[in-house]
PDB file of N, CA and C in Angstrom:
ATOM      1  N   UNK A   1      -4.720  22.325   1.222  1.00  0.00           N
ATOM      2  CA  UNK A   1      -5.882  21.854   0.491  1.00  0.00           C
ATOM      3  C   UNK A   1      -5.638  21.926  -1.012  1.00  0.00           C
ATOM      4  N   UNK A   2      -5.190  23.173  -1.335  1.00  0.00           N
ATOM      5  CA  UNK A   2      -4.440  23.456  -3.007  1.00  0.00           C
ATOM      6  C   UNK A   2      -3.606  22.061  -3.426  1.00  0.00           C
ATOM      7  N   UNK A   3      -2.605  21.509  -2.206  1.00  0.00           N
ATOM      8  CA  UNK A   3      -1.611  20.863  -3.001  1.00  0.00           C
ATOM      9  C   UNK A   3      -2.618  19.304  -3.524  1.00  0.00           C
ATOM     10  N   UNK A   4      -3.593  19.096  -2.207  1.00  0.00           N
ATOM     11  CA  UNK A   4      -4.226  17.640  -2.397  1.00  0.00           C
ATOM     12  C   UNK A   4      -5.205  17.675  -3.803  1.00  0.00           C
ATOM     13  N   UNK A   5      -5.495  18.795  -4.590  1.00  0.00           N
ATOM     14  CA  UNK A   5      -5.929  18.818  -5.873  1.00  0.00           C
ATOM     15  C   UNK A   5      -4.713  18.507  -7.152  1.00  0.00           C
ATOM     16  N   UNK A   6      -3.852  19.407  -6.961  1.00  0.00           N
ATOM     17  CA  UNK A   6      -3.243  19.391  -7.508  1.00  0.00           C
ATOM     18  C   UNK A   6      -2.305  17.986  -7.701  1.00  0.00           C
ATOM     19  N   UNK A   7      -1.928  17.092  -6.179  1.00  0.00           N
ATOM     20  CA  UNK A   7      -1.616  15.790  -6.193  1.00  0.00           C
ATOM     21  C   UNK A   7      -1.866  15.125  -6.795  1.00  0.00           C
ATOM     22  N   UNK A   8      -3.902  15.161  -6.598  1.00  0.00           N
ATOM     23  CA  UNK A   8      -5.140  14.073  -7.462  1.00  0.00           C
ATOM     24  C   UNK A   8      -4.775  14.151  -9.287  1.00  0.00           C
ATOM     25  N   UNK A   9      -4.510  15.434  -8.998  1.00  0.00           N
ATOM     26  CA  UNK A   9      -4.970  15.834 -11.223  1.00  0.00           C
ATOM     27  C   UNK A   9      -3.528  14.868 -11.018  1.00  0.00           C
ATOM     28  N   UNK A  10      -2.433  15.343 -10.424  1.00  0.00           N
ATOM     29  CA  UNK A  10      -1.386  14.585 -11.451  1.00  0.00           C
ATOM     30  C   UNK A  10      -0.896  13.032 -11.077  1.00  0.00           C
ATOM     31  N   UNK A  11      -2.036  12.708  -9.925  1.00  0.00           N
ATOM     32  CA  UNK A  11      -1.617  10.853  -9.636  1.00  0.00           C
ATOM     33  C   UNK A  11      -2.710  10.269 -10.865  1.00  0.00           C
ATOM     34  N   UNK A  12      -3.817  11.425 -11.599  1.00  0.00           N
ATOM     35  CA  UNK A  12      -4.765  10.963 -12.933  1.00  0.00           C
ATOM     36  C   UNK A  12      -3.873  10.067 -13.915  1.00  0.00           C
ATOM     37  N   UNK A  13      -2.759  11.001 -14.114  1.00  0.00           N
ATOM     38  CA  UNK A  13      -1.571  10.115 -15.348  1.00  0.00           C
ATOM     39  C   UNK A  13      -0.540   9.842 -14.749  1.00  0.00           C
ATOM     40  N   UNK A  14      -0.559   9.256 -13.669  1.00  0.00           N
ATOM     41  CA  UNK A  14       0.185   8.187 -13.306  1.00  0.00           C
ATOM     42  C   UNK A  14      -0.088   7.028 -13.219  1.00  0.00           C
ATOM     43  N   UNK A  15       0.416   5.646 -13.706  1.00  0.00           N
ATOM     44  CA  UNK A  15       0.183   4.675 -13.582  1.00  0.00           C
ATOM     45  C   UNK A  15       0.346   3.937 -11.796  1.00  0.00           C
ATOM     46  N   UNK A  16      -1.026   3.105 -12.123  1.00  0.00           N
ATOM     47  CA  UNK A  16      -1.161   2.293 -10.528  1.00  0.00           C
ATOM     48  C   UNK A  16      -2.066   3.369  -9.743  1.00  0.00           C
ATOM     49  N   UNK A  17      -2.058   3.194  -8.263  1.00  0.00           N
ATOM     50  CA  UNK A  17      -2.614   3.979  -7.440  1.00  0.00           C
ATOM     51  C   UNK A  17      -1.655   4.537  -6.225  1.00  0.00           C
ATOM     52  N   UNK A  18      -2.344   5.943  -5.830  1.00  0.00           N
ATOM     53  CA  UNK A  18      -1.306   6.508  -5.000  1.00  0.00           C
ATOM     54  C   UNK A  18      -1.788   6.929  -3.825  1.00  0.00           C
ATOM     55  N   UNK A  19      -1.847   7.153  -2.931  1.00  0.00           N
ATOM     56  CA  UNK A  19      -2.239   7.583  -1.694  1.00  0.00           C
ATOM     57  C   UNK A  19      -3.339   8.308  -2.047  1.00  0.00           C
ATOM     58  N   UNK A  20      -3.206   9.634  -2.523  1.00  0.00           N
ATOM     59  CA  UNK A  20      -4.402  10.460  -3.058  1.00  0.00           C
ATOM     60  C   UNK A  20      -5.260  10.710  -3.303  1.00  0.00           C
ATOM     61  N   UNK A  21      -4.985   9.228  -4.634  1.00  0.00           N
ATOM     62  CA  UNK A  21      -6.171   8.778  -5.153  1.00  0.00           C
ATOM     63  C   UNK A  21      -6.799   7.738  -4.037  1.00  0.00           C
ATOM     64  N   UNK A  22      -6.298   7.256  -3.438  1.00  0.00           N
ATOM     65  CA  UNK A  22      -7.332   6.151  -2.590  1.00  0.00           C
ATOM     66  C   UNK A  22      -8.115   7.133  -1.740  1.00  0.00           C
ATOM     67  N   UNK A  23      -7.102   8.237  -1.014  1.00  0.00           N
ATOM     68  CA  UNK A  23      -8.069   8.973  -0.371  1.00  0.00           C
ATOM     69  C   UNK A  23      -9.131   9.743  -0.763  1.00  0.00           C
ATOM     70  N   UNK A  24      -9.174  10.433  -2.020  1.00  0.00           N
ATOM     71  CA  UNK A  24     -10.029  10.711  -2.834  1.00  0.00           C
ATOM     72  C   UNK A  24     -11.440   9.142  -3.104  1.00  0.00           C
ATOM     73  N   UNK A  25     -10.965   8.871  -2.780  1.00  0.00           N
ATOM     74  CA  UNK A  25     -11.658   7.505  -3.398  1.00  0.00           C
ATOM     75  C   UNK A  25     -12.340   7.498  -2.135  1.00  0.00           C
ATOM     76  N   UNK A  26     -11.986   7.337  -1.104  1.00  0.00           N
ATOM     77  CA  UNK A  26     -12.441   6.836   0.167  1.00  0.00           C
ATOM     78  C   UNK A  26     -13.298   8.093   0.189  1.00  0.00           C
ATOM     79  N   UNK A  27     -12.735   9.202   0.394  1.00  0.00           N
ATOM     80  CA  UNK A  27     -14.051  10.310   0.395  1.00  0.00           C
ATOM     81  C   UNK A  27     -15.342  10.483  -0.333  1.00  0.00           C
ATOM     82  N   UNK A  28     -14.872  10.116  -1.633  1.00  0.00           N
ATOM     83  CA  UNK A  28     -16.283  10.541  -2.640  1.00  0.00           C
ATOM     84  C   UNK A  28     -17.305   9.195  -1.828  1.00  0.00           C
ATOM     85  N   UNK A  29     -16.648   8.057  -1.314  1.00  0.00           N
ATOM     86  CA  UNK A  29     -17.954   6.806  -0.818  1.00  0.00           C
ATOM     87  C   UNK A  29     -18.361   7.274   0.078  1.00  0.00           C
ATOM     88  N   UNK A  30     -17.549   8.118   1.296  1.00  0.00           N
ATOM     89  CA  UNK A  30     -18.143   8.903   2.260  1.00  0.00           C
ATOM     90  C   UNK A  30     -18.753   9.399   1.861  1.00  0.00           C
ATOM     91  N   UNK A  31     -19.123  10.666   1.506  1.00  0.00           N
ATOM     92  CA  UNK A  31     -20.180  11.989   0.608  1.00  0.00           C
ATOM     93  C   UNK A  31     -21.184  11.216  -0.341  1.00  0.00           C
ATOM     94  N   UNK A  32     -21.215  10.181  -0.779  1.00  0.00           N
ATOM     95  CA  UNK A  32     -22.085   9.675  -1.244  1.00  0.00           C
ATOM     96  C   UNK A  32     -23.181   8.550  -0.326  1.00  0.00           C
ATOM     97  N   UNK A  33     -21.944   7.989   0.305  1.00  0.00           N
ATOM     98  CA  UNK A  33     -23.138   7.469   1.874  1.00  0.00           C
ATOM     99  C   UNK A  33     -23.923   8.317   2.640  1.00  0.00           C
ATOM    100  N   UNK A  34     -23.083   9.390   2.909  1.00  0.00           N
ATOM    101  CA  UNK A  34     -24.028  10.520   3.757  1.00  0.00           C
ATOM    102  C   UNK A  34     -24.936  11.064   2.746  1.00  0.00           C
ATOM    103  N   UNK A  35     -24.927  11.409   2.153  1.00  0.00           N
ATOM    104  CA  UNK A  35     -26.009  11.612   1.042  1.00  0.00           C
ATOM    105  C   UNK A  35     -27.407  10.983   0.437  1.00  0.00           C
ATOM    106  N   UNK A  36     -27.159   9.653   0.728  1.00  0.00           N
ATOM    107  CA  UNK A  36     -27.893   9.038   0.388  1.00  0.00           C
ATOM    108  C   UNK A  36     -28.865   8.276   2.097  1.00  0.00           C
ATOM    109  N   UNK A  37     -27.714   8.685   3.049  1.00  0.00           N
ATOM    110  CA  UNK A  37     -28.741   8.396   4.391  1.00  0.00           C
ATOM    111  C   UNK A  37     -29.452   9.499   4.587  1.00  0.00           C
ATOM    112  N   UNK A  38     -28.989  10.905   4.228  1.00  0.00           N
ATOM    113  CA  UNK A  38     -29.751  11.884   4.036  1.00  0.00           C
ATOM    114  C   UNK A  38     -30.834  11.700   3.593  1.00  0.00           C
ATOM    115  N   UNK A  39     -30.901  11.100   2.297  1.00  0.00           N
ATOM    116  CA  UNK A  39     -32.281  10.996   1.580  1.00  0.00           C
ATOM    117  C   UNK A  39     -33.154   9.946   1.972  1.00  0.00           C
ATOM    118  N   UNK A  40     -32.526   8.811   2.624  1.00  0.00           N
ATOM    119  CA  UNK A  40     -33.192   7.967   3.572  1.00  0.00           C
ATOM    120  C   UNK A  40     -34.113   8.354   4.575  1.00  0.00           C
ATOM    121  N   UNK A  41     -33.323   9.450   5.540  1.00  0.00           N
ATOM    122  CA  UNK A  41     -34.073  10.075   6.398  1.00  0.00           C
ATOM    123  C   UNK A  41     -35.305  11.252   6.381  1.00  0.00           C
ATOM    124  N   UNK A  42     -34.829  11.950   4.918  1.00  0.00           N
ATOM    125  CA  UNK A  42     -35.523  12.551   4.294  1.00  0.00           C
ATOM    126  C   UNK A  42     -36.751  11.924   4.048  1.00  0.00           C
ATOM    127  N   UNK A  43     -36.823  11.263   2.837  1.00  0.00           N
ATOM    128  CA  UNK A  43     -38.118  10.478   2.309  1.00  0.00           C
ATOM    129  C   UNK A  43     -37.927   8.900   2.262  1.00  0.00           C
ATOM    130  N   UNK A  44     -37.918   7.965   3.396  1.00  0.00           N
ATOM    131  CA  UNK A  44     -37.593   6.751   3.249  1.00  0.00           C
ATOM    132  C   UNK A  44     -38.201   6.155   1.379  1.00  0.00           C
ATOM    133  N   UNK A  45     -37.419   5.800   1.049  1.00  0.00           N
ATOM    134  CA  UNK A  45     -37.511   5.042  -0.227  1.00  0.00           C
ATOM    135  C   UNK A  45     -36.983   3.714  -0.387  1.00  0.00           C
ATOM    136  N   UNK A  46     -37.865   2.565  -1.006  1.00  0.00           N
ATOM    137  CA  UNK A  46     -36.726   1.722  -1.173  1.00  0.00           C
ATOM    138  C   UNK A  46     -35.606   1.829  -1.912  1.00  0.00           C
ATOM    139  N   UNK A  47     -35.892   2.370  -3.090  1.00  0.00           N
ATOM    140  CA  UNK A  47     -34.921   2.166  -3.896  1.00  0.00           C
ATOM    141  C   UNK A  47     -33.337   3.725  -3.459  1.00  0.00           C
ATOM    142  N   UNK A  48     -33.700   4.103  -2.516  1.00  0.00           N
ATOM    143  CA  UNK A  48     -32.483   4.615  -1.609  1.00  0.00           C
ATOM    144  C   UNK A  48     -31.678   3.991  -0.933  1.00  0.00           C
ATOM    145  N   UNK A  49     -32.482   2.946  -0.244  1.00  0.00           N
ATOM    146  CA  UNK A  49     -31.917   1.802   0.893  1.00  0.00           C
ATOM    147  C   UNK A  49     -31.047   0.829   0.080  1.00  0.00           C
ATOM    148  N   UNK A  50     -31.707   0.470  -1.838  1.00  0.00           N
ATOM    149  CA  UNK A  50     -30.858  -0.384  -2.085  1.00  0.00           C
ATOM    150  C   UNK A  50     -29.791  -0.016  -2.750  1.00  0.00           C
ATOM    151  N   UNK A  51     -29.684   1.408  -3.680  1.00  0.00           N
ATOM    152  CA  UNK A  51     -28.528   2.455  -3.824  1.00  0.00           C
ATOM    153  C   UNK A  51     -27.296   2.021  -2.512  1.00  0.00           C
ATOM    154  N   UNK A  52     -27.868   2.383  -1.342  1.00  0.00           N
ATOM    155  CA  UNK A  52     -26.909   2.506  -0.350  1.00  0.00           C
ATOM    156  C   UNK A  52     -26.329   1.304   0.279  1.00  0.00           C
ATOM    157  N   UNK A  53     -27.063  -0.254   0.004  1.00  0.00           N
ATOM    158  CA  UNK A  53     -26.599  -1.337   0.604  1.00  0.00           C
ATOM    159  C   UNK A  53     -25.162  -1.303  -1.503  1.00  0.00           C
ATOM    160  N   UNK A  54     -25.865  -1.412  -2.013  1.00  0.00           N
ATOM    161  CA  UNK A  54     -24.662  -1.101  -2.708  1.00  0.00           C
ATOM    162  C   UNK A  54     -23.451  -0.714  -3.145  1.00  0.00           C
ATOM    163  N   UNK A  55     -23.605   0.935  -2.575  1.00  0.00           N
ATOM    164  CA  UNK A  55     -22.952   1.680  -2.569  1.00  0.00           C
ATOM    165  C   UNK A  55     -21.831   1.307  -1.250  1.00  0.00           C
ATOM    166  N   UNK A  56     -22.931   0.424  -0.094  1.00  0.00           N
ATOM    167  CA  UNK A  56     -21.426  -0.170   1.035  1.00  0.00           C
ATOM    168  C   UNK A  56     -20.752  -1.117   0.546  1.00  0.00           C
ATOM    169  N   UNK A  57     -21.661  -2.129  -0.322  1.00  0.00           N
ATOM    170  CA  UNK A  57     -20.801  -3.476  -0.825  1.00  0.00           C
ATOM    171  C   UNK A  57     -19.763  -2.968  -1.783  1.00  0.00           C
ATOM    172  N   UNK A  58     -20.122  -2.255  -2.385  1.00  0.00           N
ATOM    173  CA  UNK A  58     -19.026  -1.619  -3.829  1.00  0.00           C
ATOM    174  C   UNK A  58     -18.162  -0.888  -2.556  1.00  0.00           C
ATOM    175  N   UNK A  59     -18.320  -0.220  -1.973  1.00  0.00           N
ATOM    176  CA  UNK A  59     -16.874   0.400  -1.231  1.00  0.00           C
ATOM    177  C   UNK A  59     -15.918  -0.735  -0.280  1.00  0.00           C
ATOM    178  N   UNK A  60     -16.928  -1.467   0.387  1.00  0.00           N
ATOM    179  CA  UNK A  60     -16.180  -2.648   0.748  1.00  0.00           C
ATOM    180  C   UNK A  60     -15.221  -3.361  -0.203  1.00  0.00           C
ATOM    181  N   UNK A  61     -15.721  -3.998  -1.273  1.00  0.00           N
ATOM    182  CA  UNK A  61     -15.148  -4.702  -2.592  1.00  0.00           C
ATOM    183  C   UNK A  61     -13.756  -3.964  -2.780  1.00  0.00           C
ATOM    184  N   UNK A  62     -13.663  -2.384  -2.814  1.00  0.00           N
ATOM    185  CA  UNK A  62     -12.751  -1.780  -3.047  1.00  0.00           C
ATOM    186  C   UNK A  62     -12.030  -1.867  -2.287  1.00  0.00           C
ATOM    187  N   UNK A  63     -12.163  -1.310  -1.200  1.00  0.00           N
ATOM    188  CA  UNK A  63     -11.108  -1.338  -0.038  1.00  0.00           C
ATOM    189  C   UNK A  63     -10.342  -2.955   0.181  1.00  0.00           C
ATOM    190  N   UNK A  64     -11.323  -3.345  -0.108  1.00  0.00           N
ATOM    191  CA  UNK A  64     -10.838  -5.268  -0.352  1.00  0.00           C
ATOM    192  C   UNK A  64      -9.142  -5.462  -1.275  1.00  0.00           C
ATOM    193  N   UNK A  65      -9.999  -4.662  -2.174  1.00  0.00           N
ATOM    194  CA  UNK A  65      -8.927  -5.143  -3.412  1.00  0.00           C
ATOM    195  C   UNK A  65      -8.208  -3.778  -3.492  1.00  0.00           C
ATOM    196  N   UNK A  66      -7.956  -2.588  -2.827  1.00  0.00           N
ATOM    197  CA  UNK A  66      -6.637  -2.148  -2.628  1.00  0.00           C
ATOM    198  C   UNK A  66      -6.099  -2.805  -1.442  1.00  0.00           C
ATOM    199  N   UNK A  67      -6.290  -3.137  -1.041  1.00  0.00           N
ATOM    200  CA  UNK A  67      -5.625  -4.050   0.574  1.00  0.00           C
ATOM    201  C   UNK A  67      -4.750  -4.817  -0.378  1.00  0.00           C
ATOM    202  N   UNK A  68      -5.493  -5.651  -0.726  1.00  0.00           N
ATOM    203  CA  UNK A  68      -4.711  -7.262  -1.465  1.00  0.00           C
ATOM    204  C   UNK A  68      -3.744  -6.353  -2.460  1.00  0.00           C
ATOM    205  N   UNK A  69      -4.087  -5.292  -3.202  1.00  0.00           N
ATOM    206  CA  UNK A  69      -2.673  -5.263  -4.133  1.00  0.00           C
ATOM    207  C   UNK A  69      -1.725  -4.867  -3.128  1.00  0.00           C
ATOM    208  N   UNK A  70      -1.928  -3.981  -2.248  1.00  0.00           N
ATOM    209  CA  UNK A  70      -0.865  -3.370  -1.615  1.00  0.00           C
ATOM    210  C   UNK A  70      -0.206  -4.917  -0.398  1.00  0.00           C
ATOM    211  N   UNK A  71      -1.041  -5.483  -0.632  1.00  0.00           N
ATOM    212  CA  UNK A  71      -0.331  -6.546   0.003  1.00  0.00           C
ATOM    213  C   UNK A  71       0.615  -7.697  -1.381  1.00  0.00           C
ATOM    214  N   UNK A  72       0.381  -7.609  -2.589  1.00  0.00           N
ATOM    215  CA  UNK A  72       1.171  -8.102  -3.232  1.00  0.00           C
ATOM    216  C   UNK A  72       2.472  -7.315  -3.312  1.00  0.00           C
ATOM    217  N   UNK A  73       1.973  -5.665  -3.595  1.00  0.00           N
ATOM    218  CA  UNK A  73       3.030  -5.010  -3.698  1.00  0.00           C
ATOM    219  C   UNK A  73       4.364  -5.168  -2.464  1.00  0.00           C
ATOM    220  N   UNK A  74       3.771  -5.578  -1.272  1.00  0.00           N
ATOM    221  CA  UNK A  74       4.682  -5.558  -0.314  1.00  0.00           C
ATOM    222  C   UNK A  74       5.590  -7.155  -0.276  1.00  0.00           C
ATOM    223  N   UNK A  75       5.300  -7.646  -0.785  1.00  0.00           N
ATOM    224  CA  UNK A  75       5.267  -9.498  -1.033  1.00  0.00           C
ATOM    225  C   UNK A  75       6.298  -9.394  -2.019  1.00  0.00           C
ATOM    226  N   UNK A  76       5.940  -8.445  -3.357  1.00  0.00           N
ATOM    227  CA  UNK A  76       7.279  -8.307  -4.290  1.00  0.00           C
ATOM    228  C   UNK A  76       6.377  -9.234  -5.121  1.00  0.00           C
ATOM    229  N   UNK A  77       5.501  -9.853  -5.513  1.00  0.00           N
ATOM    230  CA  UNK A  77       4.747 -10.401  -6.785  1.00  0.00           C
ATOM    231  C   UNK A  77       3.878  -9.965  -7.732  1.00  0.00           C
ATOM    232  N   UNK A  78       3.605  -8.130  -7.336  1.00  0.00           N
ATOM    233  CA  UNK A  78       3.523  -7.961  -8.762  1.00  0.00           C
ATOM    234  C   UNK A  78       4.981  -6.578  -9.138  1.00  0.00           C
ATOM    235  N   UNK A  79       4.575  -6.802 -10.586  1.00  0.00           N
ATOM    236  CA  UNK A  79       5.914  -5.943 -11.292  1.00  0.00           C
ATOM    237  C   UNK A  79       5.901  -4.736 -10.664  1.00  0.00           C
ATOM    238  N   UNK A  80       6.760  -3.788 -10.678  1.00  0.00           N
ATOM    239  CA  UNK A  80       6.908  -1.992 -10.799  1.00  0.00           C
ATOM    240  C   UNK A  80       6.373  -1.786 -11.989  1.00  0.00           C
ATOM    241  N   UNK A  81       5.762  -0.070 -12.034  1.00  0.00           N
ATOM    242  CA  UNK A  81       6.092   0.255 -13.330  1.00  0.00           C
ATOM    243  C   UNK A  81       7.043   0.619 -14.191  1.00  0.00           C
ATOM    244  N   UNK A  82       8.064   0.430 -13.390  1.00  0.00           N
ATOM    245  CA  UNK A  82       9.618   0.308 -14.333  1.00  0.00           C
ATOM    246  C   UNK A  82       9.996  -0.614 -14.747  1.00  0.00           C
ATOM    247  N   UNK A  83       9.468  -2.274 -14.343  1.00  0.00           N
ATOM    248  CA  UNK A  83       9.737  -3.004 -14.852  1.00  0.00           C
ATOM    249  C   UNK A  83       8.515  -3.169 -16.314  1.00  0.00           C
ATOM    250  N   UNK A  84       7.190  -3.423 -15.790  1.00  0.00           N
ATOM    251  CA  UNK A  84       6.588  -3.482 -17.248  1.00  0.00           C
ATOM    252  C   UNK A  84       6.984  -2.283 -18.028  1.00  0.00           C
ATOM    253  N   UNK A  85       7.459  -1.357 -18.352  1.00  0.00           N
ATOM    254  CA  UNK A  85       7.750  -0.131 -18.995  1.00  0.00           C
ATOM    255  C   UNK A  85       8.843  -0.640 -19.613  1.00  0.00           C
ATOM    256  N   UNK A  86      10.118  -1.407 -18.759  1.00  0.00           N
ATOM    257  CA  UNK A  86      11.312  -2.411 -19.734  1.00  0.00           C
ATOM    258  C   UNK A  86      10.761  -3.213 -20.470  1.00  0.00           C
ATOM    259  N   UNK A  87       9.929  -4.188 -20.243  1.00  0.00           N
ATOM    260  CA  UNK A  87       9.597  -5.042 -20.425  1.00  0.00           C
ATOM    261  C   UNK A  87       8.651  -4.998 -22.284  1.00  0.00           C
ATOM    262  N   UNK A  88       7.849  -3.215 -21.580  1.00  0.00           N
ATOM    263  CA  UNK A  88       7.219  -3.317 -23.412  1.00  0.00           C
ATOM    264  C   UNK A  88       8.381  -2.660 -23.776  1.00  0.00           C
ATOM    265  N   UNK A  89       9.085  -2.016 -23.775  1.00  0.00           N
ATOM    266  CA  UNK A  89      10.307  -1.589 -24.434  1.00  0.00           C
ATOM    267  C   UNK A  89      11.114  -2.592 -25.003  1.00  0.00           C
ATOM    268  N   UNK A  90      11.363  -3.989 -24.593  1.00  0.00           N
ATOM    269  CA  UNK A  90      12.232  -4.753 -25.108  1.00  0.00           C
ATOM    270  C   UNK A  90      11.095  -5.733 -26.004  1.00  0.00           C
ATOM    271  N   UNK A  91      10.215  -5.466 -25.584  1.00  0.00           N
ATOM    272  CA  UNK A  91       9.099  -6.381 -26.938  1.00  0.00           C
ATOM    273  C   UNK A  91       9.499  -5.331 -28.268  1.00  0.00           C
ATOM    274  N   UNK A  92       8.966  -3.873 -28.189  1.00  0.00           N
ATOM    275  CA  UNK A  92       8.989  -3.225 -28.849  1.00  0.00           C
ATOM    276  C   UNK A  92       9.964  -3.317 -30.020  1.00  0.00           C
ATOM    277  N   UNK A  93      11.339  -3.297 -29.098  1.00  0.00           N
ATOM    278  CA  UNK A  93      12.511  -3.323 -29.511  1.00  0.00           C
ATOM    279  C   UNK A  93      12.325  -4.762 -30.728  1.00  0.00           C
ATOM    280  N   UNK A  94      12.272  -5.975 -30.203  1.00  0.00           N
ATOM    281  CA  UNK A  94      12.013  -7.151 -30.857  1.00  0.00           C
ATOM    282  C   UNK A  94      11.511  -7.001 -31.880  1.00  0.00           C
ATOM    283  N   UNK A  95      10.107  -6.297 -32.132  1.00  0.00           N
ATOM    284  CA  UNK A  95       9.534  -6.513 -33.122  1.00  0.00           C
ATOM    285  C   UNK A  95       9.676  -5.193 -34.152  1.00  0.00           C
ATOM    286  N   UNK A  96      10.550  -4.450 -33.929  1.00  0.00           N
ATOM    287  CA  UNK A  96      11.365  -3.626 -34.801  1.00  0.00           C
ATOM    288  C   UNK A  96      12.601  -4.164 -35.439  1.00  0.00           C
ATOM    289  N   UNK A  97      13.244  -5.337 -34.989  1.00  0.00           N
ATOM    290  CA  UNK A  97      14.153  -5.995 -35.776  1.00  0.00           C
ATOM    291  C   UNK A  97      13.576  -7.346 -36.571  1.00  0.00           C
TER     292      UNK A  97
END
């Protein structure tokens, strides 16, 4: 449990996304869905019901669009971060001469 904190703090300054963080990601929408059906069941409210149709569309949206990168990433169409990292390095370089 120690190491999956310690993973999260340091996939923070890493560029892109890493396992970790998605799972972190995927959890906090969990704990926030249950939370909010909690309060559903608690004191029906509307403005709970529309928090939470939200809160599914925004986690859907996400899971959407880590799918699709990790499906570019596997395709080979977008860069590494070793390549954009050359890439501002040799601009850099350019506009120092």
């Amino acid at each position: 449990m120690g190491y999956f904190f310690v993973d999260l703090w340091e996939s923070i300054f890493t560029p892109g996304t890493t396992p970790t963080l998605i799972k972190a990601t995927h959890g906090s929408f969990v704990l926030l869905i249950l939370s909010l059906l909690f309060l559903i069941w608690n004191a029906l409210n509307i403005h709970t019901v529309m928090l939470l149709i939200i809160a599914l569309c925004l986690w859907a949206t996400l899971t959407w669009f880590i799918a699709e990168v990790a499906k570019l990433k596997k395709e080979g169409k977008l860069k590494t971060d070793k390549e954009l990292k050359e890439e501002a390095e040799a601009k850099e370089s350019k506009k120092e001469q």
